[in-house]
Protein backbone atom coordinates (compact mmCIF):
# COMPACT_ATOMS: atom_id res chain seq x y z
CA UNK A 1 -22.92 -4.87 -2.74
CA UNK A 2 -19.61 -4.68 -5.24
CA UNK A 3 -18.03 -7.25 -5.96
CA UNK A 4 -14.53 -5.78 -4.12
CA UNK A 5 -16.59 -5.26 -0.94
CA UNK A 6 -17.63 -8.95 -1.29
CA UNK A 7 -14.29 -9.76 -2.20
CA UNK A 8 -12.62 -7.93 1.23
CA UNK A 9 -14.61 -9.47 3.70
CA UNK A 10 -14.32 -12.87 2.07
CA UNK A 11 -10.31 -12.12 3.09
CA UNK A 12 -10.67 -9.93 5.72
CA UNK A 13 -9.60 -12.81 8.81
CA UNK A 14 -6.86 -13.30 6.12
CA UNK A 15 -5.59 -9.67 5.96
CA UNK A 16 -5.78 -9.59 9.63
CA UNK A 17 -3.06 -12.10 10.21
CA UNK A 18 -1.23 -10.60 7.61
CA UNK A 19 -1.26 -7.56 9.99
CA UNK A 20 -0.12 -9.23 12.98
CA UNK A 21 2.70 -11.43 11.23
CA UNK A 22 6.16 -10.63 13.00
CA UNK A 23 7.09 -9.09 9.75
CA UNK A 24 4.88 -6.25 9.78
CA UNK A 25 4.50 -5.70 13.35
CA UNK A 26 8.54 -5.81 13.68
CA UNK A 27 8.62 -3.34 10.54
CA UNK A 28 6.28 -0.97 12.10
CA UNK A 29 8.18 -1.02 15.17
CA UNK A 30 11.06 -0.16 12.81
CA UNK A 31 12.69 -2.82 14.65
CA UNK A 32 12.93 -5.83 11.95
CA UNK A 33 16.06 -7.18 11.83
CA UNK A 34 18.47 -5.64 8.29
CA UNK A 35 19.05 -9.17 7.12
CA UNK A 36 15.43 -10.42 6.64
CA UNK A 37 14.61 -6.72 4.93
CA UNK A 38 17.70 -6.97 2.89
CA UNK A 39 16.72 -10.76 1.81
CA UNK A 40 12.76 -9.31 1.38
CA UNK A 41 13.93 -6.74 -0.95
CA UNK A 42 15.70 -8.51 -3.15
CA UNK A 43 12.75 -10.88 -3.64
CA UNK A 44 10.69 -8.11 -3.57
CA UNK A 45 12.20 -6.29 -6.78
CA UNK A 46 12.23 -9.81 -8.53
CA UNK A 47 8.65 -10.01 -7.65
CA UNK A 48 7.73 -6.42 -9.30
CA UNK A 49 9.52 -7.65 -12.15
CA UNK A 50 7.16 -10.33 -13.06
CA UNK A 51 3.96 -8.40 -11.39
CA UNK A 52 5.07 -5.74 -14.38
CA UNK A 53 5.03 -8.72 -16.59
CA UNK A 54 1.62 -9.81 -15.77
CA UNK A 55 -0.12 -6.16 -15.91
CA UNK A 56 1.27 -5.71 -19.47
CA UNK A 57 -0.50 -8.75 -20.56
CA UNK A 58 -3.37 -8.21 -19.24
CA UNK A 59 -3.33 -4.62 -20.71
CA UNK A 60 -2.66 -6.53 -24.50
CA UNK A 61 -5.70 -8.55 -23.55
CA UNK A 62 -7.93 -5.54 -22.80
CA UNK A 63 -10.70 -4.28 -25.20
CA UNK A 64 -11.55 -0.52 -23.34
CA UNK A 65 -9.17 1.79 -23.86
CA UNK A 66 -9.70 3.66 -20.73
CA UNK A 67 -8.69 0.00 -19.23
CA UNK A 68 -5.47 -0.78 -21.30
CA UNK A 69 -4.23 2.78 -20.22
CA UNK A 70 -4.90 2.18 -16.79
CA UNK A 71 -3.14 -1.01 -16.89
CA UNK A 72 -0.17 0.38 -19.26
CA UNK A 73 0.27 2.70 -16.23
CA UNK A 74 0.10 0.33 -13.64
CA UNK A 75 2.88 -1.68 -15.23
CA UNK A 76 4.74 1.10 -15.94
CA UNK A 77 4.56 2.26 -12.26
CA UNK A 78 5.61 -0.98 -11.21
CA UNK A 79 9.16 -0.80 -13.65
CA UNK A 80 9.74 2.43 -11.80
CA UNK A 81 8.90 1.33 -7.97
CA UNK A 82 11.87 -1.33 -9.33
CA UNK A 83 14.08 1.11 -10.56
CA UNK A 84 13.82 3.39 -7.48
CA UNK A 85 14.41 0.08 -5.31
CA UNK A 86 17.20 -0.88 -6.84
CA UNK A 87 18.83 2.71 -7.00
CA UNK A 88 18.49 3.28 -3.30
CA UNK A 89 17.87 -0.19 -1.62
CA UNK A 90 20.10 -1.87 -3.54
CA UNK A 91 22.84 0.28 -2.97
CA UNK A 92 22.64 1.01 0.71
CA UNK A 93 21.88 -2.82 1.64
CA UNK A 94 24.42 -4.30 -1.15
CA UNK A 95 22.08 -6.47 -2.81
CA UNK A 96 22.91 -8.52 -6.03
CA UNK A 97 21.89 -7.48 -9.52
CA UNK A 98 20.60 -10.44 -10.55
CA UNK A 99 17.95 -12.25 -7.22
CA UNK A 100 17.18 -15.69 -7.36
CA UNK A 101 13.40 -15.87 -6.36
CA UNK A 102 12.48 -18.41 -3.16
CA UNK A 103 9.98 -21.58 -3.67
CA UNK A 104 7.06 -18.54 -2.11
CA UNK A 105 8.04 -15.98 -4.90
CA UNK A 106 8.28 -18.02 -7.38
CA UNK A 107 5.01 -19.68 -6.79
CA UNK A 108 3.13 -16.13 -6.43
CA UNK A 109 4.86 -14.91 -9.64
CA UNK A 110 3.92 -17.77 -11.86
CA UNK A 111 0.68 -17.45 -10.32
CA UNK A 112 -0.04 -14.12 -11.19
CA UNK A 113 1.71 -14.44 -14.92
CA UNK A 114 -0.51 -17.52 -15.33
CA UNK A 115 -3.87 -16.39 -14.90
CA UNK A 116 -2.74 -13.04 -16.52
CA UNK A 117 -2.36 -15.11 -19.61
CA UNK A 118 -4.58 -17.84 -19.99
CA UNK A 119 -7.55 -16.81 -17.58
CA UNK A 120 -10.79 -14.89 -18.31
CA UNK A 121 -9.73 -11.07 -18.34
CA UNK A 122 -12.09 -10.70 -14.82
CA UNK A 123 -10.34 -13.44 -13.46
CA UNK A 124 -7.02 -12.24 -14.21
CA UNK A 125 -7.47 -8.55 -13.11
CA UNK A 126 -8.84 -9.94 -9.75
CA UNK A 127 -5.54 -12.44 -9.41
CA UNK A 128 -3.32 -9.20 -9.59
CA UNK A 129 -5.56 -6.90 -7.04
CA UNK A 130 -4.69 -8.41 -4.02
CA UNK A 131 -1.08 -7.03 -4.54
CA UNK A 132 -2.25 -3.68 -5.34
CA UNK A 133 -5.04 -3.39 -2.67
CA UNK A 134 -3.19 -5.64 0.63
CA UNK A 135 -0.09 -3.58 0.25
CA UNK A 136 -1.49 -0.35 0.36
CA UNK A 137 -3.84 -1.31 3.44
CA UNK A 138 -0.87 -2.74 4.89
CA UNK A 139 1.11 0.52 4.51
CA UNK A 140 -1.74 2.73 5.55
CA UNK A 141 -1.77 0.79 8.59
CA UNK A 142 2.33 0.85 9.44
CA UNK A 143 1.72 4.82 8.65
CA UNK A 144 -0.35 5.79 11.22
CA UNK A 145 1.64 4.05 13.99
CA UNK A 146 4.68 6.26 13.21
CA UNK A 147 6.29 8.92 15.70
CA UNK A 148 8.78 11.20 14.94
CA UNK A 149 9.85 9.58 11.59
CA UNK A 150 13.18 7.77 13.37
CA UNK A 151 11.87 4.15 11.37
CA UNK A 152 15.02 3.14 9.11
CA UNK A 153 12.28 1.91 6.85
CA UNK A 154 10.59 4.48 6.00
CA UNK A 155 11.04 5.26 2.20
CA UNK A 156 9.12 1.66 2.08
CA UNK A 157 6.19 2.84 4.33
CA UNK A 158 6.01 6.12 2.30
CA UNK A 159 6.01 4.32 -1.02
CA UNK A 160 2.96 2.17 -0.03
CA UNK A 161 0.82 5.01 2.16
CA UNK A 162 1.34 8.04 -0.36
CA UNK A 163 -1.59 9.43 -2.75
CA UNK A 164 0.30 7.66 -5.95
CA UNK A 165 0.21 4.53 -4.55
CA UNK A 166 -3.74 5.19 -3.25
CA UNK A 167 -5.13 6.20 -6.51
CA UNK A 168 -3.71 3.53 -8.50
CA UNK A 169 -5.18 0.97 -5.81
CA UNK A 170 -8.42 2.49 -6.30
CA UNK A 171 -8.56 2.45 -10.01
CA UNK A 172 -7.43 -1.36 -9.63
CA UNK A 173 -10.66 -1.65 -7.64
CA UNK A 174 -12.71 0.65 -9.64
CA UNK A 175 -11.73 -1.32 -12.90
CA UNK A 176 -12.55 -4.88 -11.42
CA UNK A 177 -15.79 -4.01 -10.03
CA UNK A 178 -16.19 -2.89 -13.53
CA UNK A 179 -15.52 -6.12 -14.93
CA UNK A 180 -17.41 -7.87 -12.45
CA UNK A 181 -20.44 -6.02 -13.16
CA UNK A 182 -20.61 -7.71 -16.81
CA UNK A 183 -20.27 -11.20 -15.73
CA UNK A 184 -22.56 -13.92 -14.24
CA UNK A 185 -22.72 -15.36 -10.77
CA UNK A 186 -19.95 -18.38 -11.92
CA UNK A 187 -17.52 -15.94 -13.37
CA UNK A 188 -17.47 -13.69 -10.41
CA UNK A 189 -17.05 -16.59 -7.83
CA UNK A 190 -14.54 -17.20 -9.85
CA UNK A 191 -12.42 -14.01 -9.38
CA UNK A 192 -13.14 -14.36 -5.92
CA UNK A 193 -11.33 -17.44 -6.05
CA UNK A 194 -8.77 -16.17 -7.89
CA UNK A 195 -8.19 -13.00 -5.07
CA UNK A 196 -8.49 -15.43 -2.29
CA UNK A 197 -5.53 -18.05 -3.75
CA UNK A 198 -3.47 -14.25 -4.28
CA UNK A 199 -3.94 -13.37 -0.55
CA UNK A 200 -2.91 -16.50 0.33
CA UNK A 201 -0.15 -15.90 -1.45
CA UNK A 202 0.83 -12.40 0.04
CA UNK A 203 0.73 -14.13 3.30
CA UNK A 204 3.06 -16.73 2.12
CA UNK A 205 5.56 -13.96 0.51
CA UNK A 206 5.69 -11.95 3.57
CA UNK A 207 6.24 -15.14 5.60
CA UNK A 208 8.74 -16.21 3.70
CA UNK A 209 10.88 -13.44 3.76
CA UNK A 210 10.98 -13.85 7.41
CA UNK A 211 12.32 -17.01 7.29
CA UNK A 212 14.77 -16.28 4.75
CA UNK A 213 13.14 -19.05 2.91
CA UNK A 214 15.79 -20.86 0.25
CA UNK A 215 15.50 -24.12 -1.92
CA UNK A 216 15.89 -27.24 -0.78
CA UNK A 217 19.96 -27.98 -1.20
């Protein structure tokens, strides 16, 4: 078995609730209120940001070349899903230039940045998967409950269930099975530590953006 397949049904119960949160369900239904998709948004872009951030490091820490390409890419393709946010999102909902991330955001970004840094390469590339791999499941899903393309989100469920999207999820995958393959049992229970805690955290994102979560005043 790879070590992604491992790795998916260790989250799988996980991924399910992430499925039935009222965030999805309500944006699938096309029915989630503006407010909590303007305020997810703007975390959202700050998020890609950072995730950009943390895919360029781990690129500069890479030794294949095949690898820091693939990873160059990815964090270039996360600078443009910003860019394309902010040009149309931005605009229509009238969202601030500069977003102050929540506690949840912040916490997931300085996650991510953190093991992209200072952690084993494998352990790092499987801290940043769950963001590749959970959102596109997550938009395959909303996809095929459409009818009649009436859902006022759907540049968002197009972004995250087109081919793009898909083939840099499975070159994620393909590249961390990869890495797995070269390390001992300890390492890889440690990236599957690592993509657990990152789940966790995607719950915790999506969660929070549908409680508008702020600071403490």
């Amino acid at each position: 078995m790879k070590w992604s397949e491992k790795a998916w049904m260790e989250i799988t119960p996980l991924y399910e609730k992430i499925l039935s949160m009222p965030f999805n369900q309500e944006l699938k239904d096309g029915i989630l209120p503006k407010e909590v998709f303007k305020f997810y948004m703007a975390q959202d872009a700050y998020y890609l940001g950072e995730f950009g951030k943390a895919l360029s490091t781990i690129s500069g820490r890479m030794e294949n070349l095949d690898q820091v390409l693939a990873f160059s890419e990815f964090a270039a393709g996360a600078i443009a899903v910003e860019r394309a946010l902010h040009e149309s999102y931005f605009r229509e909902l009238g969202l601030p230039d500069e977003v102050e991330p929540s506690p949840s955001c912040q916490l997931y970004t300085n996650y991510i940045r953190n093991k992209a840094a200072f952690s084993n390469i494998e352990v790092a590339v499987a801290a940043i998967l769950p963001c590749f791999w959970i959102y596109k499941e997550v938009g395959d899903y909303i996809y095929s409950k459409q009818e009649g393309g009436q859902n006022p989100y759907k540049n968002w469920i197009d972004t995250y269930s087109g081919e793009e999207f898909s083939a840099a999820v499975s070159k994620a995958i393909e590249i961390t099975d990869e890495l797995a393959s070269c390390v001992g049992e300890k390492s890889q229970e440690e990236m599957l530590v690592a993509f657990k805690m990152a789940t966790k955290l995607e719950w915790m994102f999506w969660d929070s953006a549908y409680q508008l979560e702020s600071w403490p005043v």
